[in-house]
Protein backbone atom coordinates (compact mmCIF):
# COMPACT_ATOMS: atom_id res chain seq x y z
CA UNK A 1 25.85 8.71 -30.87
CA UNK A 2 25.11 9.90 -34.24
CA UNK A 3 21.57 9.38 -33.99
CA UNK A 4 19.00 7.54 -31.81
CA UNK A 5 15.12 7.61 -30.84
CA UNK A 6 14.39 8.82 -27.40
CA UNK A 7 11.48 7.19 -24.80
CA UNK A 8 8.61 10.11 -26.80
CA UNK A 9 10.00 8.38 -30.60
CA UNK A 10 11.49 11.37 -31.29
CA UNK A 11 14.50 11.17 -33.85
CA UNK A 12 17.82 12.80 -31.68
CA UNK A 13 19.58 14.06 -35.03
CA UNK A 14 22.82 14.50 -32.46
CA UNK A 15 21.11 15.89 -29.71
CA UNK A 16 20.89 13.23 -27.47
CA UNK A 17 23.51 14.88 -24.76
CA UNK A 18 20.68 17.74 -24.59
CA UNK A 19 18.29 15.33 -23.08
CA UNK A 20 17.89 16.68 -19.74
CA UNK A 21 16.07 19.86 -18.36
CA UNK A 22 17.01 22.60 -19.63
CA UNK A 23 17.91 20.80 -22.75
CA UNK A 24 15.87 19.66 -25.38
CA UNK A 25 12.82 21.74 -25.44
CA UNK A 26 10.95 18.00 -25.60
CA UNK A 27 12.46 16.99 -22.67
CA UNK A 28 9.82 15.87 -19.64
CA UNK A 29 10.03 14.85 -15.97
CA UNK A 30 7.04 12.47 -14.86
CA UNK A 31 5.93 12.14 -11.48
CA UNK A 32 3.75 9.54 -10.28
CA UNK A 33 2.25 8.13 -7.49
CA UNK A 34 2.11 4.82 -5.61
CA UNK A 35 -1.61 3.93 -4.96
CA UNK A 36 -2.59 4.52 -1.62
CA UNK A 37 -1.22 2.20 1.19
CA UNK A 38 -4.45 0.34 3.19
CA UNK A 39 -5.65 2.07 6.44
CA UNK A 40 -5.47 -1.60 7.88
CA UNK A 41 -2.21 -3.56 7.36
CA UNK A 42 -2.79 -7.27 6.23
CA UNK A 43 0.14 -9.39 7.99
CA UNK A 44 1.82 -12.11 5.12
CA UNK A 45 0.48 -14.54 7.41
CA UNK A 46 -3.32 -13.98 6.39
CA UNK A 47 -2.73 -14.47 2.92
CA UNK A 48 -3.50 -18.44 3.03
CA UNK A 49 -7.03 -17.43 5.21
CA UNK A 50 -7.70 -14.99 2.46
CA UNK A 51 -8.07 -17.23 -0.13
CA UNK A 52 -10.49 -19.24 2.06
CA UNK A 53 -12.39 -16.31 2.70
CA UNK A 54 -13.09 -15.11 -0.57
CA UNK A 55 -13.81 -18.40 -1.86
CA UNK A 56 -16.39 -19.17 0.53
CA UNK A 57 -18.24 -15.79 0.29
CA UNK A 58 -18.06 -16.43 -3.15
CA UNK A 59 -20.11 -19.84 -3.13
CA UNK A 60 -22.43 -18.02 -0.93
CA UNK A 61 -22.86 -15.70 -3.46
CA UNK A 62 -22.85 -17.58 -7.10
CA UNK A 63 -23.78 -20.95 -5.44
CA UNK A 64 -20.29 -22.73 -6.91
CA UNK A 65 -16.59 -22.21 -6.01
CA UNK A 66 -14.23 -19.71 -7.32
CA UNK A 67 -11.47 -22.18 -7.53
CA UNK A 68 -11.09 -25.50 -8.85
CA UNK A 69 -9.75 -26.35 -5.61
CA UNK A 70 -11.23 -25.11 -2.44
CA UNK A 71 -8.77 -25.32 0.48
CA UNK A 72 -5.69 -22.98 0.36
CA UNK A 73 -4.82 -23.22 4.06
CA UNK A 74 -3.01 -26.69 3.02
CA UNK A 75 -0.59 -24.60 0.18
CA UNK A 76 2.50 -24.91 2.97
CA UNK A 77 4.68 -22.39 0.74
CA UNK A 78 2.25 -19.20 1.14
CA UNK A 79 2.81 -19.69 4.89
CA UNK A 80 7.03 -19.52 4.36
CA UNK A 81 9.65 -17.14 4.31
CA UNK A 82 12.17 -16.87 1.74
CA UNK A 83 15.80 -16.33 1.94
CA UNK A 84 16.81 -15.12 -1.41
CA UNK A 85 15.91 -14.69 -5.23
CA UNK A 86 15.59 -18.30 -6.30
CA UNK A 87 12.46 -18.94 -3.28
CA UNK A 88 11.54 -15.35 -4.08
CA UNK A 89 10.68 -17.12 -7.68
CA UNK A 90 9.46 -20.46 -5.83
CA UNK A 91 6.94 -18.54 -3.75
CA UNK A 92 5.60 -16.60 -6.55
CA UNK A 93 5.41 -19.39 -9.09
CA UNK A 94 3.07 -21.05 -6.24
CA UNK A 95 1.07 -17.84 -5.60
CA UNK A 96 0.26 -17.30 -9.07
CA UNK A 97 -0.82 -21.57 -9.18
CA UNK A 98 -3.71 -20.41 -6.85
CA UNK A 99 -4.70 -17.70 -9.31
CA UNK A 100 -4.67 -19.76 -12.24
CA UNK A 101 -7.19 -21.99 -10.66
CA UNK A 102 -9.59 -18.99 -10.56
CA UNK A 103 -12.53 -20.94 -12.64
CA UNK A 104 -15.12 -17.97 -13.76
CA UNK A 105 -18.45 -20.19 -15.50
CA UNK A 106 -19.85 -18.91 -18.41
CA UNK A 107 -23.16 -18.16 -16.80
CA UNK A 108 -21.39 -15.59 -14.78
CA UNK A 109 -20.01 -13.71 -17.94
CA UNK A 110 -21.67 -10.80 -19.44
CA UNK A 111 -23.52 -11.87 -23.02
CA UNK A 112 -20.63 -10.35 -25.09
CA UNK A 113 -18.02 -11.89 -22.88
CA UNK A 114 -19.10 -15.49 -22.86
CA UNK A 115 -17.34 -17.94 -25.84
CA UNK A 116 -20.44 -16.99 -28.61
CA UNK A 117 -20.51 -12.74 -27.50
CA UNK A 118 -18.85 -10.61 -29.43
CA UNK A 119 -15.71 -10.12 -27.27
CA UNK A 120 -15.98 -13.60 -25.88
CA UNK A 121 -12.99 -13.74 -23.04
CA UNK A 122 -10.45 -17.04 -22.95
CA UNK A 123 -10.70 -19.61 -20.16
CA UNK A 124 -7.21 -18.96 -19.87
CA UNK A 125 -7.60 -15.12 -19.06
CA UNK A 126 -8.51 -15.88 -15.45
CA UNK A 127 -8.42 -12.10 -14.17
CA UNK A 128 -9.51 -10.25 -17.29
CA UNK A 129 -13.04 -13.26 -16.48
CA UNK A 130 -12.93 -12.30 -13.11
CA UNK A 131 -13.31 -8.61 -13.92
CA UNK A 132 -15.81 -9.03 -16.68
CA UNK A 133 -18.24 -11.29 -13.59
CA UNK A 134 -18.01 -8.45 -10.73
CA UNK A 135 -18.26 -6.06 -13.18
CA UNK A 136 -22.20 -7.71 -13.67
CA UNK A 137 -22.49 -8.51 -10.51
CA UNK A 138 -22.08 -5.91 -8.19
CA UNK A 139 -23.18 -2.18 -8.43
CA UNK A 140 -20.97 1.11 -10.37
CA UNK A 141 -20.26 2.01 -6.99
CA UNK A 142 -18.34 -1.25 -6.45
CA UNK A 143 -15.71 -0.32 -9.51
CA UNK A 144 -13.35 1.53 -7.52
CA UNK A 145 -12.61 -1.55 -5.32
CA UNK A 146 -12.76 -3.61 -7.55
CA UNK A 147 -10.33 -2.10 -9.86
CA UNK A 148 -7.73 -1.97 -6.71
CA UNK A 149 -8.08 -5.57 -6.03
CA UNK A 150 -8.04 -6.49 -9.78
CA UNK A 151 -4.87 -4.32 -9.99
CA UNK A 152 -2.75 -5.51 -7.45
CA UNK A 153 -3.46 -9.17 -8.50
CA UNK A 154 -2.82 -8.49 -12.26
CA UNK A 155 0.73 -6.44 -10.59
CA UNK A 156 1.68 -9.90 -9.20
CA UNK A 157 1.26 -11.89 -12.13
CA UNK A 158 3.20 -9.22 -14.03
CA UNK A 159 6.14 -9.77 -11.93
CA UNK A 160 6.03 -13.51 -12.29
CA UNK A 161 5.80 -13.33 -15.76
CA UNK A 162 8.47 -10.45 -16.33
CA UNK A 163 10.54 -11.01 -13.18
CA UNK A 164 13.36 -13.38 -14.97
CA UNK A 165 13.91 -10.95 -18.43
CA UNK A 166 13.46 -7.60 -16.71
CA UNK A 167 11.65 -4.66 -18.59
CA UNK A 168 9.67 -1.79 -18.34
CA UNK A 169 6.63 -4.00 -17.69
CA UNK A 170 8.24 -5.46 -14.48
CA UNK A 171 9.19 -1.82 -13.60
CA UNK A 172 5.95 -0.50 -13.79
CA UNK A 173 4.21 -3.59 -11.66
CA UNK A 174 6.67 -3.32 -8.80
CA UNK A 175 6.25 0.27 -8.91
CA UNK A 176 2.41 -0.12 -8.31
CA UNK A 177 2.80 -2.55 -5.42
CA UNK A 178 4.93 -0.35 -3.86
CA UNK A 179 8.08 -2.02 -4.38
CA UNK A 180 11.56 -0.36 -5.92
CA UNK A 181 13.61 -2.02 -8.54
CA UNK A 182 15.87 -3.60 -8.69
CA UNK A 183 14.50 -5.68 -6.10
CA UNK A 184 17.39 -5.88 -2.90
CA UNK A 185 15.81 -7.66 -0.27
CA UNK A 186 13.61 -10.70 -1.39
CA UNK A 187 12.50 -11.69 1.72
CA UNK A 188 11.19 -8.16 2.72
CA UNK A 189 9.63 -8.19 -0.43
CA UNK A 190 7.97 -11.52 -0.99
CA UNK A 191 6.42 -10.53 2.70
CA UNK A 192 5.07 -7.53 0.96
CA UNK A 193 3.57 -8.91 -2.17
CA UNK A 194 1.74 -11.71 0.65
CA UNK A 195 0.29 -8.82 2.32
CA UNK A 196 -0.65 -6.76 -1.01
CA UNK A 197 -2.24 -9.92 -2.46
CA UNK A 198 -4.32 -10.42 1.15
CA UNK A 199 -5.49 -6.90 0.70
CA UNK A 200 -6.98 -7.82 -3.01
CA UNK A 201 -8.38 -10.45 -1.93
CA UNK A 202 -10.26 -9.10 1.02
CA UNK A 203 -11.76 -6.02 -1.31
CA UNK A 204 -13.10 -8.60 -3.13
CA UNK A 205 -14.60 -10.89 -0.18
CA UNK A 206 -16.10 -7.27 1.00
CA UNK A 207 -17.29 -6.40 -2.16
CA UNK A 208 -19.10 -10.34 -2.80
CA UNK A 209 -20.16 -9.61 0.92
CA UNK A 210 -22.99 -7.01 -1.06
CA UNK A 211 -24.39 -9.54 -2.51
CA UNK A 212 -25.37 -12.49 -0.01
């Protein structure tokens, strides 16, 4: 290649072959770390009773539900396995359904954060609402917590939403969840993402528990 713009936006002039240690003087090796794995496993199977849970701590708590609809045990699909990429997409699709029924009230929001602040947050931005509530809610020594339950759940969307075009974006998200891509075995890892998104959801029964 004559010329080209590496991953830093650097301009190659020619010296693209040189990108590798020892190479470019520019050239960088990044090591990262998956977030640490949970000292209690949460089995795929809990993921239904999870969503139970949290909601009803969370009634107890703010005196309304967190969901539009209450009752996830009936959701038959979070229960299943899957045996390839097209229920892989299924079973996610339905999983992130749930989410989007998350239904923060505006009395919950920060001032700046509700629809007449000044950084009101959209109906439609179900985590970034659900963030913005705890973070009110619940103490500075809750942030930790909440910022691993928050992540994980804002990792699964990110593969729904990326999963079908590919990109750096779904990279990074299966990378946090503890996943490689490309993904090779969907059934191993839709059982994964069921126990990841059981584990966010009890941090944040646990962390609503503070408040009853």
């Amino acid at each position: 290649m004559g010329n080209a713009y590496c991953e830093l936006d650097n301009e190659m002039n020619g010296t693209g072959a040189k990108c590798r240690a020892g190479g470019n003087d520019c050239w960088e090796r990044t090591i990262e770390f998956a977030p640490d794995s949970p000292s209690v496993p949460y089995s795929p199977r809990d993921l239904p009773t999870a969503f139970d849970f949290v909601n009803l701590v969370w009634r107890q708590a703010f005196k309304r539900p967190l969901y539009t609809k209450a009752e996830f045990q009936k959701p038959a699909s979070l229960s299943l396995p899957c045996a390839g990429r097209d229920e892989f997409v299924a079973r996610l699709g339905d999983l992130n359904e749930l989410l989007r029924k998350i239904d923060i009230a505006e009395e919950l929001l920060p001032d700046d954060n509700k629809s007449s602040g000044k950084q009101p947050i959209p109906e439609a931005e179900k985590l970034h609402r659900l963030s913005a509530c705890l973070r009110k809610a619940l103490s500075p020594d809750e942030e930790v917590e909440i910022d691993t339950a928050l992540g994980i759940l804002k990792a699964i969307n990110a593969v729904r939403n990326k999963l079908a075009h590919g990109g750096a974006e779904l990279v990074e998200a299966l990378r946090y969840l503890g996943i490689k891509y490309p993904i090779g075995d969907y059934a191993q890892t839709w059982d994964h993402m069921r126990s990841k998104a059981a584990e966010a959801l009890t941090i944040l029964r646990s962390s609503l528990e503070t408040l009853e």
